[in-house]
Protein backbone atom coordinates (compact mmCIF):
# COMPACT_ATOMS: atom_id res chain seq x y z
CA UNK A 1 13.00 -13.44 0.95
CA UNK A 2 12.00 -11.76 -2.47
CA UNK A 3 9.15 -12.87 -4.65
CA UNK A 4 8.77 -12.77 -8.06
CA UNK A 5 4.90 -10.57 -7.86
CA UNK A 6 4.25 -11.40 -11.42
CA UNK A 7 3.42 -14.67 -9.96
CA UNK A 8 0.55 -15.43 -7.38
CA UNK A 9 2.02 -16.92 -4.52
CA UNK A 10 1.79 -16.91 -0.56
CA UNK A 11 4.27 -15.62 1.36
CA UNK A 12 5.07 -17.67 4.71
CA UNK A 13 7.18 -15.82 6.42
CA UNK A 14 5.45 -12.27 7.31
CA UNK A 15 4.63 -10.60 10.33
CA UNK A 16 1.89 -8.46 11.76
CA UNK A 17 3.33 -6.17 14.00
CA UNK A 18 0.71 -3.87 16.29
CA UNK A 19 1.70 -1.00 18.63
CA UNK A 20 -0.85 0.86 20.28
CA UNK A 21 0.36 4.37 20.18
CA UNK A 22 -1.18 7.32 22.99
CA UNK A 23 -0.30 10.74 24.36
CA UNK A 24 1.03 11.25 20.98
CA UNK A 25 0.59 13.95 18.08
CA UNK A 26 -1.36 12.15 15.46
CA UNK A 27 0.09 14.59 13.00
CA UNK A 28 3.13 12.40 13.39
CA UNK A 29 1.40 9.24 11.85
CA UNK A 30 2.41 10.44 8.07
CA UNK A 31 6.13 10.62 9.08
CA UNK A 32 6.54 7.52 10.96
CA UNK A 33 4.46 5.41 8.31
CA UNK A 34 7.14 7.06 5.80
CA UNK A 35 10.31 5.87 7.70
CA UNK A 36 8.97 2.47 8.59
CA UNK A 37 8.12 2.14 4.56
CA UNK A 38 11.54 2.95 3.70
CA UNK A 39 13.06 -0.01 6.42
CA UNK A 40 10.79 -2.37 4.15
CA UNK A 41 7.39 -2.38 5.37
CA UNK A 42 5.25 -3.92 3.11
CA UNK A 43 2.25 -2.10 4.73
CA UNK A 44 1.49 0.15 7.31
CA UNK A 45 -2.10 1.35 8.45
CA UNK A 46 -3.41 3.32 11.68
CA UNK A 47 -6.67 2.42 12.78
CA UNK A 48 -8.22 4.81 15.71
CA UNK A 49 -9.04 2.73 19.18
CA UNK A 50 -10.22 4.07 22.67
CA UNK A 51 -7.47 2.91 24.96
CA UNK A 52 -7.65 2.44 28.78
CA UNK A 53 -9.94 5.14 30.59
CA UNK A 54 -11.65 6.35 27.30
CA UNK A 55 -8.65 7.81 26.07
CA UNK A 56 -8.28 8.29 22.68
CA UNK A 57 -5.64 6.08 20.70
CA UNK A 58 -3.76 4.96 17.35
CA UNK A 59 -3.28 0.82 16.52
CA UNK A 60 -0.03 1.21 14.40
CA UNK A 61 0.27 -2.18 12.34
CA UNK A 62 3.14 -3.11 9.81
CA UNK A 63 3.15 -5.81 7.79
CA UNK A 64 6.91 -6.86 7.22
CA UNK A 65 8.99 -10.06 6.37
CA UNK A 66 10.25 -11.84 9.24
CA UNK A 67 14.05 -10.85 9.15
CA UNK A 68 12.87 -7.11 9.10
CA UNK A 69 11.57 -7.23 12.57
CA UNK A 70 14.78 -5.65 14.38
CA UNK A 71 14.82 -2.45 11.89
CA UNK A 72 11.14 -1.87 12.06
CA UNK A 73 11.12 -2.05 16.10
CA UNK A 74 13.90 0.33 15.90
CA UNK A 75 12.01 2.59 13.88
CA UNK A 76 8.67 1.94 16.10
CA UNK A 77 10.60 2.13 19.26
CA UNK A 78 12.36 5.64 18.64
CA UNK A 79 9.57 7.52 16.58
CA UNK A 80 6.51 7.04 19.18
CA UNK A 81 4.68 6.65 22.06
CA UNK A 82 4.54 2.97 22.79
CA UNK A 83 5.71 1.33 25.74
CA UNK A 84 5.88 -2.45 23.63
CA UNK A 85 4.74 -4.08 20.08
CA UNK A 86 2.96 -7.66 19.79
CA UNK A 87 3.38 -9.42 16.86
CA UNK A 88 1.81 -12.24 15.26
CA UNK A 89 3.24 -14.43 12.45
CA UNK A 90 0.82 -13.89 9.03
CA UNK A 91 0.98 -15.49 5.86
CA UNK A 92 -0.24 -13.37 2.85
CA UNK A 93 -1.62 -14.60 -0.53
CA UNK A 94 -0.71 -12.19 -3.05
CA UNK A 95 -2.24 -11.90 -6.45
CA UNK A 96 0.07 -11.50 -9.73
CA UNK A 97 0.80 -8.07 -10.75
CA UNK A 98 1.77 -6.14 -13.78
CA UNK A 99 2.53 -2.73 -14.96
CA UNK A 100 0.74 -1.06 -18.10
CA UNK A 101 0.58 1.55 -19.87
CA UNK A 102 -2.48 3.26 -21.31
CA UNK A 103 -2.11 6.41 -23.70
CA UNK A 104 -4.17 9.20 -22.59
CA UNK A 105 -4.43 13.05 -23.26
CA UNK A 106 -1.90 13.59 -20.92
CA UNK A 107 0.39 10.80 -22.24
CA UNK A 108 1.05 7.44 -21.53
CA UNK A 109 -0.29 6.56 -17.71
CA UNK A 110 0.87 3.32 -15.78
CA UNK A 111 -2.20 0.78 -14.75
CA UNK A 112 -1.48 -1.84 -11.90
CA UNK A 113 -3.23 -5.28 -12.62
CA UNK A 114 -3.71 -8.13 -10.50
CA UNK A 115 -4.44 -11.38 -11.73
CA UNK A 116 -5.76 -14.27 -9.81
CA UNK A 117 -5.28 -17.93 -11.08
CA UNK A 118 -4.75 -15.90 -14.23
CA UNK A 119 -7.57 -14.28 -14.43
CA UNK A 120 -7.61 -10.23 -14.12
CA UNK A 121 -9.23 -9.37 -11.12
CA UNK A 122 -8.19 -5.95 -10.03
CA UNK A 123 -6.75 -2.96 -11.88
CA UNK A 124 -5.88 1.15 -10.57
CA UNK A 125 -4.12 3.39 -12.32
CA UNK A 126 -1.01 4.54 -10.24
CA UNK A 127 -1.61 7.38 -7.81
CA UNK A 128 1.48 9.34 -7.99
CA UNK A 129 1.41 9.30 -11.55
CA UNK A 130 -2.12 10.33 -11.52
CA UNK A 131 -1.60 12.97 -8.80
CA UNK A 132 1.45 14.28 -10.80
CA UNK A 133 -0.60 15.14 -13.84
CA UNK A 134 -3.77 16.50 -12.01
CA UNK A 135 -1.10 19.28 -10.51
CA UNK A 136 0.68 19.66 -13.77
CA UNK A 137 -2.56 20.10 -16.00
CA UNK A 138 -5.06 21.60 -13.03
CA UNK A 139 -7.48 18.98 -13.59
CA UNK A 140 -9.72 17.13 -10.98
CA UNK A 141 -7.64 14.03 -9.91
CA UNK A 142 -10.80 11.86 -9.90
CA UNK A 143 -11.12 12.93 -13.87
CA UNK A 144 -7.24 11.23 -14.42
CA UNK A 145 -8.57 8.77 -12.56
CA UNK A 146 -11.65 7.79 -14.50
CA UNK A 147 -9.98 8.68 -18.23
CA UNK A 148 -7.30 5.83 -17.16
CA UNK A 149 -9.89 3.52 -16.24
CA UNK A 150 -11.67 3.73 -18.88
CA UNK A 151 -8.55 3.86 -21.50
CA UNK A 152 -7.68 0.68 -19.80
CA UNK A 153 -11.11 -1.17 -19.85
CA UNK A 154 -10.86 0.23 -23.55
CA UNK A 155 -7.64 -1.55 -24.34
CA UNK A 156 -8.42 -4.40 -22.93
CA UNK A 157 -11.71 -4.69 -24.96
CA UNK A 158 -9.53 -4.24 -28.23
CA UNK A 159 -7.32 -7.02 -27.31
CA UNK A 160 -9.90 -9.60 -26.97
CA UNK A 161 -11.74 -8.48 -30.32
CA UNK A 162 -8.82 -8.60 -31.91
């Protein structure tokens, strides 16, 4: 099922899938999170756990639609450590979103808004964007950062004076 995410809306039909991953190389977390976003995670986060006999441990959740379940349990399944998943069905409000732009010094830079019950409620410029031009110009990454923010809290000012 595909939303529209310029529109609030909940989506019903998620799940919250949890693995608890040991006696494996946490250096492999980056990777796996990587293949299970390209099968159409909508999230994936590690949170460390002491397992069974104080042995250290990785949660693994993924947040996923419903009728992705088989593809990410492949992808679980072959890439680490865990013997089984448990999943739980979730249902997950998600604010509208758009894209925009901002000029900077660098150029034009993409800001993500959310907007709840049409109100704006959350903005951040986009990483890679922001990462890209920190490498291109040698420049602090926090400083693209903060110049986006505020040419964004800037532009939005003019708008409502105008």
């Amino acid at each position: 099922m595909s939303f529209n995410h310029r529109d609030e809306h909940v989506d019903d039909s998620m799940l919250l899938i949890q693995a608890n991953l040991d006696d494996m190389n946490p250096e492999w977390v980056s990777y796996i999170m990587d293949k299970l976003f390209e099968v159409g995670a909508n999230d994936v986060f590690v949170v460390p756990i002491i397992m069974k006999k104080g042995r250290p441990g990785i949660m693994l959740n993924v947040l996923v639609e419903d009728e992705r379940l088989s593809v990410v349990e492949e992808v679980i399944f072959s890439e680490t450590t865990t013997l089984g998943i448990r999943y739980m069905h979730a249902s997950c409000h998600r604010l509208a979103r758009e894209f925009e732009q901002v000029l900077t010094r660098w150029g034009p830079l993409t800001v993500k808004v959310g907007y709840h019950q049409g109100e704006m409620v959350q903005y951040a410029p986009e990483f890679k964007e922001c990462e890209q031009i920190a490498k291109e110009h040698k420049v602090p990454l926090k400083q693209v950062y903060e110049e986006v923010r505020m040419q964004f809290i800037q532009q939005k000012q003019k708008n409502v004076s105008s």
